[in-house]
C-alpha atoms as a PDB file:
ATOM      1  CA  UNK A   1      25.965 -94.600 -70.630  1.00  0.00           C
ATOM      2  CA  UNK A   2      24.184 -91.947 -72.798  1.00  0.00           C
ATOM      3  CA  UNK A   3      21.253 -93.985 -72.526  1.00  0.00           C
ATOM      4  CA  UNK A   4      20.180 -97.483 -70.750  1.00  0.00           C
ATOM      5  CA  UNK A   5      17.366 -98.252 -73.420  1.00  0.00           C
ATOM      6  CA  UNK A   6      17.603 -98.727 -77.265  1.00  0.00           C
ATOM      7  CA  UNK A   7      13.913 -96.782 -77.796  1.00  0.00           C
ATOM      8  CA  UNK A   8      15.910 -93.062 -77.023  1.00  0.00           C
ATOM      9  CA  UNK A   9      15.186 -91.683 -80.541  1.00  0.00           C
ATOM     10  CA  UNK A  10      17.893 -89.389 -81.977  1.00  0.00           C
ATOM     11  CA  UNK A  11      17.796 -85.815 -80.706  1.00  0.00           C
ATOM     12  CA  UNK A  12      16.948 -83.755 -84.231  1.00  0.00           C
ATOM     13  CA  UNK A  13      16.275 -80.228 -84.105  1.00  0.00           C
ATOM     14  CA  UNK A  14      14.008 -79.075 -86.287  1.00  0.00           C
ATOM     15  CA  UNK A  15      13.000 -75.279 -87.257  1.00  0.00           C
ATOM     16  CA  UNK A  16      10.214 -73.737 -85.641  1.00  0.00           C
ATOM     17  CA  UNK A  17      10.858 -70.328 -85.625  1.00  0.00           C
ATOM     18  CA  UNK A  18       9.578 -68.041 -88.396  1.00  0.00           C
ATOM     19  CA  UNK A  19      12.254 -66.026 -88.100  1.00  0.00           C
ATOM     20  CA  UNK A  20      14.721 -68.663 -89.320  1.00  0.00           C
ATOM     21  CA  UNK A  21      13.578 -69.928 -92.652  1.00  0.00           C
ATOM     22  CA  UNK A  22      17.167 -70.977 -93.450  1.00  0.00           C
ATOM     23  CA  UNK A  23      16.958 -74.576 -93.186  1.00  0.00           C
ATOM     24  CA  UNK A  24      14.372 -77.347 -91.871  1.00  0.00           C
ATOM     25  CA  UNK A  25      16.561 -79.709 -89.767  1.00  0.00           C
ATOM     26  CA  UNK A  26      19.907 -79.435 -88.256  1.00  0.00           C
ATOM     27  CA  UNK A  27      22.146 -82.225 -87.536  1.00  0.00           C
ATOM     28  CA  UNK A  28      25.021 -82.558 -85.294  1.00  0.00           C
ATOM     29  CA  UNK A  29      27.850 -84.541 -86.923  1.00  0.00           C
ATOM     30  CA  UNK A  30      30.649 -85.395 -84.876  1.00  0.00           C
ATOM     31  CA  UNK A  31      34.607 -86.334 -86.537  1.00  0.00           C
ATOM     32  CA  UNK A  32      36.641 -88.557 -84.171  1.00  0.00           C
ATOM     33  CA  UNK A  33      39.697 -90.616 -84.364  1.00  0.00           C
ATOM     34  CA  UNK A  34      42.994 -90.626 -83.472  1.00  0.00           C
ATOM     35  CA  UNK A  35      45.652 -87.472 -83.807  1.00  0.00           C
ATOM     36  CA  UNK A  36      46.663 -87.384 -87.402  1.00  0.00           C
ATOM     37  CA  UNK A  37      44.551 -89.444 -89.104  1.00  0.00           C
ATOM     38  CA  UNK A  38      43.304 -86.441 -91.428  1.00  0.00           C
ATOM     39  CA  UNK A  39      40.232 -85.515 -89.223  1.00  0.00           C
ATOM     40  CA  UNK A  40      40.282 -82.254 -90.142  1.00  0.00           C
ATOM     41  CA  UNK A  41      41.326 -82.741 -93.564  1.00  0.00           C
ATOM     42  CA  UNK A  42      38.219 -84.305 -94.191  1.00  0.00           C
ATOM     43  CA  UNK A  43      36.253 -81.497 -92.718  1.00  0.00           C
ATOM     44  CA  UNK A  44      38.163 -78.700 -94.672  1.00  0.00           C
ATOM     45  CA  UNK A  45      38.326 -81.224 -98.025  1.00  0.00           C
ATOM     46  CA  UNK A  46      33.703 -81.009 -97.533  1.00  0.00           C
ATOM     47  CA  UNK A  47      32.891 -77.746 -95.906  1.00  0.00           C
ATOM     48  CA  UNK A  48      35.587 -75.550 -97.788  1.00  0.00           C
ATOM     49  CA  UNK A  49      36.616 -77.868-101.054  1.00  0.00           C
ATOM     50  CA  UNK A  50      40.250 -77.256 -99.922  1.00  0.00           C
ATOM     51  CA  UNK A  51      43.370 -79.175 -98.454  1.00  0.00           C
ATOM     52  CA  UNK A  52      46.022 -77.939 -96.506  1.00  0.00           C
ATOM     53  CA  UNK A  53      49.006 -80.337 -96.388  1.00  0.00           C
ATOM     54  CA  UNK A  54      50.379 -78.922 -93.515  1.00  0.00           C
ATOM     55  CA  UNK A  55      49.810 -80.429 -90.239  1.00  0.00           C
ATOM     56  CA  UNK A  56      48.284 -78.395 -87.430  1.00  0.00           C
ATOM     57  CA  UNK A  57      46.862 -80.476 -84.442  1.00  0.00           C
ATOM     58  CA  UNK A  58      43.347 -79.730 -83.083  1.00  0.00           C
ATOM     59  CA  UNK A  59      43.594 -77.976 -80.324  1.00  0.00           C
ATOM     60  CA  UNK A  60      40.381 -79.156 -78.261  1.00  0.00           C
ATOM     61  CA  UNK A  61      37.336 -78.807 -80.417  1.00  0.00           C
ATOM     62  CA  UNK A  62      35.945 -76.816 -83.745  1.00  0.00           C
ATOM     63  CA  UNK A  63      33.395 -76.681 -86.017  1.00  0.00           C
ATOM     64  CA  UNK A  64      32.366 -75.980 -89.437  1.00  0.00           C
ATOM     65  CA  UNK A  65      28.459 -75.534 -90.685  1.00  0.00           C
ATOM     66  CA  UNK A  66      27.341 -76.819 -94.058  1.00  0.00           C
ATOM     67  CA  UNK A  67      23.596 -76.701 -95.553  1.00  0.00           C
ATOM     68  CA  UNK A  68      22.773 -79.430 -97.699  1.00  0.00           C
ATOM     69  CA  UNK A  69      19.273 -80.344 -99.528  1.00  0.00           C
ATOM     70  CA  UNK A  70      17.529 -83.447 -99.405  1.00  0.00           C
ATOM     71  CA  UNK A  71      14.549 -83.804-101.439  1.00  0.00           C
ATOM     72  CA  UNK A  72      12.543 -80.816-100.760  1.00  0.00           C
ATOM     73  CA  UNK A  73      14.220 -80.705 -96.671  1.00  0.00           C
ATOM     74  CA  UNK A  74      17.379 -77.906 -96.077  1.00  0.00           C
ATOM     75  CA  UNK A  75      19.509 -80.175 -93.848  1.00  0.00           C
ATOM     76  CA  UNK A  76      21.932 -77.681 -91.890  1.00  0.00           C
ATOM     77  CA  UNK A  77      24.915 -79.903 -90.688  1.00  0.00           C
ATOM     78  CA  UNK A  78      26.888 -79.168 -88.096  1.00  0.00           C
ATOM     79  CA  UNK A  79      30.283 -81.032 -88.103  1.00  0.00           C
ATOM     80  CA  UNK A  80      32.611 -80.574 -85.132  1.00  0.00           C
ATOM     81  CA  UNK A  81      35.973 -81.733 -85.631  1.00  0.00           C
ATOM     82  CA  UNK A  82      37.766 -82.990 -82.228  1.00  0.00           C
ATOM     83  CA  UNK A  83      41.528 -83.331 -80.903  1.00  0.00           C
ATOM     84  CA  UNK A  84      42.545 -86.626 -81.302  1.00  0.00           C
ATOM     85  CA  UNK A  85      45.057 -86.453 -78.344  1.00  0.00           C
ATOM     86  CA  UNK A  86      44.373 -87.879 -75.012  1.00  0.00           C
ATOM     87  CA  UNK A  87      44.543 -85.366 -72.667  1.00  0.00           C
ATOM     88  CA  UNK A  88      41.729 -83.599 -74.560  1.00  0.00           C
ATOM     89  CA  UNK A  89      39.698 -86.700 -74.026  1.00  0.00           C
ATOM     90  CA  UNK A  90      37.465 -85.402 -71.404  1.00  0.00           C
ATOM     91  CA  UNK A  91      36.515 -81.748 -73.431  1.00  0.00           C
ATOM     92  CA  UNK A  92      35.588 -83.760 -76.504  1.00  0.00           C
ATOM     93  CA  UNK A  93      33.486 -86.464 -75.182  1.00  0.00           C
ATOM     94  CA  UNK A  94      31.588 -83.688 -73.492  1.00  0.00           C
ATOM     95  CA  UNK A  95      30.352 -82.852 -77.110  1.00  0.00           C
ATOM     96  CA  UNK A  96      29.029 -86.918 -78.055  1.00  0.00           C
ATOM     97  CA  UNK A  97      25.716 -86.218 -76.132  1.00  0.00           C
ATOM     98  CA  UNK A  98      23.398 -84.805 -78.406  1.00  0.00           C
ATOM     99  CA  UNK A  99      24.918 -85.780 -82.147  1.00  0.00           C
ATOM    100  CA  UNK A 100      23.211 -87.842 -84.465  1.00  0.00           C
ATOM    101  CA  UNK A 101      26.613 -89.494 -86.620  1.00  0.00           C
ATOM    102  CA  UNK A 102      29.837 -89.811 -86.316  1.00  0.00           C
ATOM    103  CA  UNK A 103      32.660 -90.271 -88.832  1.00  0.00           C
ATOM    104  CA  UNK A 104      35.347 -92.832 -87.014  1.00  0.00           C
ATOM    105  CA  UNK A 105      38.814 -92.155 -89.019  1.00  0.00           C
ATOM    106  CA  UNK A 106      41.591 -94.079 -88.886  1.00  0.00           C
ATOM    107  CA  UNK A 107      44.850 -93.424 -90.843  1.00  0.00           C
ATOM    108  CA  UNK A 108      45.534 -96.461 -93.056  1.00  0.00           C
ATOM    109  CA  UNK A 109      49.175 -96.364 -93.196  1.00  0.00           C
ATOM    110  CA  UNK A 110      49.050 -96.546 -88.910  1.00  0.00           C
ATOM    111  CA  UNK A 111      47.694 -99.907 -87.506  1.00  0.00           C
ATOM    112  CA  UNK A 112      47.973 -97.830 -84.451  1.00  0.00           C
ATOM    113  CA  UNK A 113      45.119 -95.719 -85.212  1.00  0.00           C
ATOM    114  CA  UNK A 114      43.245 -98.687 -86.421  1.00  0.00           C
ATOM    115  CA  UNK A 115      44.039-100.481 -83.408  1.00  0.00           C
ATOM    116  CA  UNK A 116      42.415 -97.565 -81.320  1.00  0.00           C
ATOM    117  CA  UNK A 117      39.167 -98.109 -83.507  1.00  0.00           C
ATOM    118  CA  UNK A 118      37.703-100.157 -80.810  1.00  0.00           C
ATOM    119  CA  UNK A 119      38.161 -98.332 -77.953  1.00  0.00           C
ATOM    120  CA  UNK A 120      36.423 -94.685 -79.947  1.00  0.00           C
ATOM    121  CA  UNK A 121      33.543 -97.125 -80.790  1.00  0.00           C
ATOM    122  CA  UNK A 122      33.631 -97.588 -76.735  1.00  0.00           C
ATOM    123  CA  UNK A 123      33.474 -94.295 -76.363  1.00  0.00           C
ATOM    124  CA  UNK A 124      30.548 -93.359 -78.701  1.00  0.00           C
ATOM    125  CA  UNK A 125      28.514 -95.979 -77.342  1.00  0.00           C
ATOM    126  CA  UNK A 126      29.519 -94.682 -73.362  1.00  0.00           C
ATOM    127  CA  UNK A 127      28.620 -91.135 -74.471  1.00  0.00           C
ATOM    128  CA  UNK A 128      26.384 -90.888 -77.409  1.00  0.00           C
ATOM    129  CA  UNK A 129      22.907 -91.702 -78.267  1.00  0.00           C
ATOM    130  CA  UNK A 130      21.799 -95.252 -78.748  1.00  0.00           C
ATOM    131  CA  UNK A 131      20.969 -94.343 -82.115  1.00  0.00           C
ATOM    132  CA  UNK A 132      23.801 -92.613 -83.378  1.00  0.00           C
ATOM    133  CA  UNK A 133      24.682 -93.649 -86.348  1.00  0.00           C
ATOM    134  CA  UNK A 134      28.702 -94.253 -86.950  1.00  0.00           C
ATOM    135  CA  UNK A 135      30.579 -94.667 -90.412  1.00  0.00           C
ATOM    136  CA  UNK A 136      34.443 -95.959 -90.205  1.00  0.00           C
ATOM    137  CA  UNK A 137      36.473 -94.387 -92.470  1.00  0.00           C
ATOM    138  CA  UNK A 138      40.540 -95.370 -93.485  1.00  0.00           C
ATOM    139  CA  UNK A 139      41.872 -91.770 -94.689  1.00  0.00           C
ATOM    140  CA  UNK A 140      44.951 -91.156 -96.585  1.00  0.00           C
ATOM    141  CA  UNK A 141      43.935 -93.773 -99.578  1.00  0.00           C
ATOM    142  CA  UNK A 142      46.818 -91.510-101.996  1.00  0.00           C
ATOM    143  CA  UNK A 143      49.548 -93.247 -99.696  1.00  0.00           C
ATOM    144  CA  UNK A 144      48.650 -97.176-100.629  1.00  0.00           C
ATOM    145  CA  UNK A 145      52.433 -97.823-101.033  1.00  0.00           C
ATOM    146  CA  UNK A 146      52.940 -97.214 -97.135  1.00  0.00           C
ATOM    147  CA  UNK A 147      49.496 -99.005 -96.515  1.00  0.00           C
ATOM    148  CA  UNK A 148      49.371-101.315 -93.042  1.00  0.00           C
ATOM    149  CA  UNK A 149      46.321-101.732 -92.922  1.00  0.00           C
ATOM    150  CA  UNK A 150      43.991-104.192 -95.595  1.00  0.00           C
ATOM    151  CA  UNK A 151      40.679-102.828 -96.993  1.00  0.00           C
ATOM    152  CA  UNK A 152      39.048-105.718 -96.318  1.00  0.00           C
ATOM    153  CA  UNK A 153      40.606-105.584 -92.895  1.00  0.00           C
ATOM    154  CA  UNK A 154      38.719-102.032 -92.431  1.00  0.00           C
ATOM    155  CA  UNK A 155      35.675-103.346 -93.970  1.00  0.00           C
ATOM    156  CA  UNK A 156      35.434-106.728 -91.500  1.00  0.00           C
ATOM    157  CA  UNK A 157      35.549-104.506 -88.768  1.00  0.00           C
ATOM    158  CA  UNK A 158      33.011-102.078 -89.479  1.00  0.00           C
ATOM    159  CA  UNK A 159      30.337-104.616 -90.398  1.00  0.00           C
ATOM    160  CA  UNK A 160      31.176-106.121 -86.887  1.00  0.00           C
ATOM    161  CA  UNK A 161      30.428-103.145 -85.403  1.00  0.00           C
ATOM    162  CA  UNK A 162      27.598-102.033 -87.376  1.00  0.00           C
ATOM    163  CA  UNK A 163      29.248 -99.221 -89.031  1.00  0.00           C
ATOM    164  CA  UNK A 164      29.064 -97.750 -92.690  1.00  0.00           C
ATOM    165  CA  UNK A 165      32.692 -97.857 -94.504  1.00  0.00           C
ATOM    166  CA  UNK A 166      34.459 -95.981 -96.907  1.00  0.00           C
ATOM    167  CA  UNK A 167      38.195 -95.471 -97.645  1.00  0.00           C
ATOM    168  CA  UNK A 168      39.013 -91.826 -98.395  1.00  0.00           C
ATOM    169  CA  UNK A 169      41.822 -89.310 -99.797  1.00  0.00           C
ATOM    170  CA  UNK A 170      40.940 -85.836 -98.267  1.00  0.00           C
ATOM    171  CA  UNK A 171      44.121 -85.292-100.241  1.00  0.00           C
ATOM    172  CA  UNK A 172      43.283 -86.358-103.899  1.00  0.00           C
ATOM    173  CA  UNK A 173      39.343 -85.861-102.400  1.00  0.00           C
ATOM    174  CA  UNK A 174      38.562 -89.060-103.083  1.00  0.00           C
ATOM    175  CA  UNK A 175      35.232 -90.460-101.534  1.00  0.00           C
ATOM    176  CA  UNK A 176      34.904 -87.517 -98.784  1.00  0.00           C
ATOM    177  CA  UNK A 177      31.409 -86.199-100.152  1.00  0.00           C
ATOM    178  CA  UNK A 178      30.639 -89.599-100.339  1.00  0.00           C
ATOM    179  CA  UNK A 179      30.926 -90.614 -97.086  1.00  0.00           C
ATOM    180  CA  UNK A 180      29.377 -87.510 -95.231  1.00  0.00           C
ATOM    181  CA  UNK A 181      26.115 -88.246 -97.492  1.00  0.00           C
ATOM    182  CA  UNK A 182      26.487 -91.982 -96.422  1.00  0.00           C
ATOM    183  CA  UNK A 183      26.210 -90.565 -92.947  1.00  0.00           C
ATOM    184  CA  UNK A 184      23.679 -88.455 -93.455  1.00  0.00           C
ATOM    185  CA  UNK A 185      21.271 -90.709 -95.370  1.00  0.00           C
ATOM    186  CA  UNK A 186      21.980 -93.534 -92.721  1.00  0.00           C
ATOM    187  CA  UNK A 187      20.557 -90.619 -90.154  1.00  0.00           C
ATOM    188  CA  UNK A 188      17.409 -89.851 -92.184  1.00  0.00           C
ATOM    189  CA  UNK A 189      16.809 -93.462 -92.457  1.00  0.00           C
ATOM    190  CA  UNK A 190      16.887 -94.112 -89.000  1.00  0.00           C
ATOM    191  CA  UNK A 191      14.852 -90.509 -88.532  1.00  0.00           C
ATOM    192  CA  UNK A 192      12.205 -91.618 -90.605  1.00  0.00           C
ATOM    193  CA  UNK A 193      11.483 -94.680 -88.727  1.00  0.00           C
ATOM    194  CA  UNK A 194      10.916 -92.795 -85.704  1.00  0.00           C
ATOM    195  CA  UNK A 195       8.842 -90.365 -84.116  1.00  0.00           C
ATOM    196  CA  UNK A 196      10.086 -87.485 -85.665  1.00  0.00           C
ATOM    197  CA  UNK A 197       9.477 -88.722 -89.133  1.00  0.00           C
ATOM    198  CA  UNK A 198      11.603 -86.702 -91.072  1.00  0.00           C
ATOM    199  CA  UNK A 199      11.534 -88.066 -94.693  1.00  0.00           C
ATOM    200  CA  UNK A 200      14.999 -87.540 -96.076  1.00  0.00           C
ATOM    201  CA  UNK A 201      16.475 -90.397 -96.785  1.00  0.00           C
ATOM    202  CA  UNK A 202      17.483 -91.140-100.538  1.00  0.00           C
ATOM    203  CA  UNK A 203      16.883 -94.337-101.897  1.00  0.00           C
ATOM    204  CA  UNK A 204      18.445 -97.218-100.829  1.00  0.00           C
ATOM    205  CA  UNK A 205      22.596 -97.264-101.787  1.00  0.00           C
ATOM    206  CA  UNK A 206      22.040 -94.167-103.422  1.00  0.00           C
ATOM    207  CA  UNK A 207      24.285 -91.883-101.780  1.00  0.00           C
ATOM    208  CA  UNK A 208      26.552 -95.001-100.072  1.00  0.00           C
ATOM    209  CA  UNK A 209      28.182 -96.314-103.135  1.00  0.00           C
ATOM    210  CA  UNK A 210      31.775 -95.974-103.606  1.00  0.00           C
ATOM    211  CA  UNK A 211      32.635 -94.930-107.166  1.00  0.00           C
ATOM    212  CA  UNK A 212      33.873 -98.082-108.869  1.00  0.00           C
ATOM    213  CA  UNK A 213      36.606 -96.300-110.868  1.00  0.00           C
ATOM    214  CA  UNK A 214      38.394 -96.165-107.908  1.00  0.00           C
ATOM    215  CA  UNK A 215      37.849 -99.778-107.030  1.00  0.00           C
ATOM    216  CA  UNK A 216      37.046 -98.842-102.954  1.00  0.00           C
ATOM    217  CA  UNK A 217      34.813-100.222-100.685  1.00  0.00           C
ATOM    218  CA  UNK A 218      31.876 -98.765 -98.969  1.00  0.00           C
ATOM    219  CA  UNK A 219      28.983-100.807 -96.804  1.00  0.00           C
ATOM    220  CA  UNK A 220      26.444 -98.395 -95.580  1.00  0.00           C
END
């Protein structure tokens, strides 16, 4: 275990250095899942605002960096995208120590991957923070006619676990901003009830609610 008591508060870095006056906090963001699901789809579809729809597997770990603002705080996020495969296992969990969310994919058209949701929720808790904050997300929403596994289905599980949801299209780029600021404002509330304080967090459902036009589900 990461941790043997529930008091461990999340490890934030914040900006002390005069010298670097380009952002206030940074965060370490972590996207994990099974191969294929779209992990780094979803990182390409937020960081860059592009899709690729050709399929290149992770090869061990990368990372993109993204600044966002939150009232008057520069949040630098930095979102590492893992291999899904297993022998790569070992190199990725190396990174869970030290990140303060995780976005948990899962491919909806593969009960396989959803299947495989438990044992990544194993993981985080064996190698993570005990305050790590987790959102589940089913990716590849465009492809409902293959769909094999139910929204509600998706949802169930990740209020069992204690996880935010949201369904996504990195595709069609359907809820993917959304649920990277679900993440993040699930972080800054949990920030601001420790130590640290940081007061970032938006009002309550304010940056975890799933457009209805697209008739989705989100729980954050």
């Amino acid at each position: 275990m990461a941790s043997s008591t529930g008091s461990q508060t999340l490890p934030v870095s914040k900006v002390s250095s005069i010298a670097d006056q380009n952002f206030d906090y940074m965060f370490k963001l972590l996207i994990i899942g099974n191969s294929a699901v779209g992990k780094t789809s979803l990182l390409f579809r937020y960081a860059d605002h592009t899709f690729t729809p050709a399929f290149v597997s992770t090869v061990g770990i990368d990372f993109k960096v993204k600044t966002i603002h939150r009232k008057d705080k520069r949040i630098k996020l930095q979102i590492w995208d893992t291999a899904g495969q297993e022998r790569y296992r070992t190199i990725t969990t190396a990174y869970y120590r030290g990140a303060m969310g995780f976005l948990l994919v899962y491919d909806i058209t593969s009960s396989d991957s959803f299947i495989a949701v438990q044992n990544w929720a194993t993981q985080i808790k064996t190698y993570s923070w005990d305050n790590a904050q987790v959102v589940l997300v089913g990716n590849k929403m465009d492809l409902d006619e293959e769909r094999m596994v139910p929204q509600d289905q998706g949802s169930h599980l990740a209020a069992q676990l204690g996880f935010g949801f949201f369904e996504t299209s990195a595709k069609d780029n359907v809820n993917v901003k959304e649920a990277f600021e679900c993440l993040v404002n699930r972080i800054c509330e949990r920030m601001s009830k420790s130590e640290e304080g940081i007061n970032c967090a938006m009002p309550s459902g304010s940056q975890c609610e799933t457009p209805q036009k697209f008739g989705q589900y989100c729980a954050c």
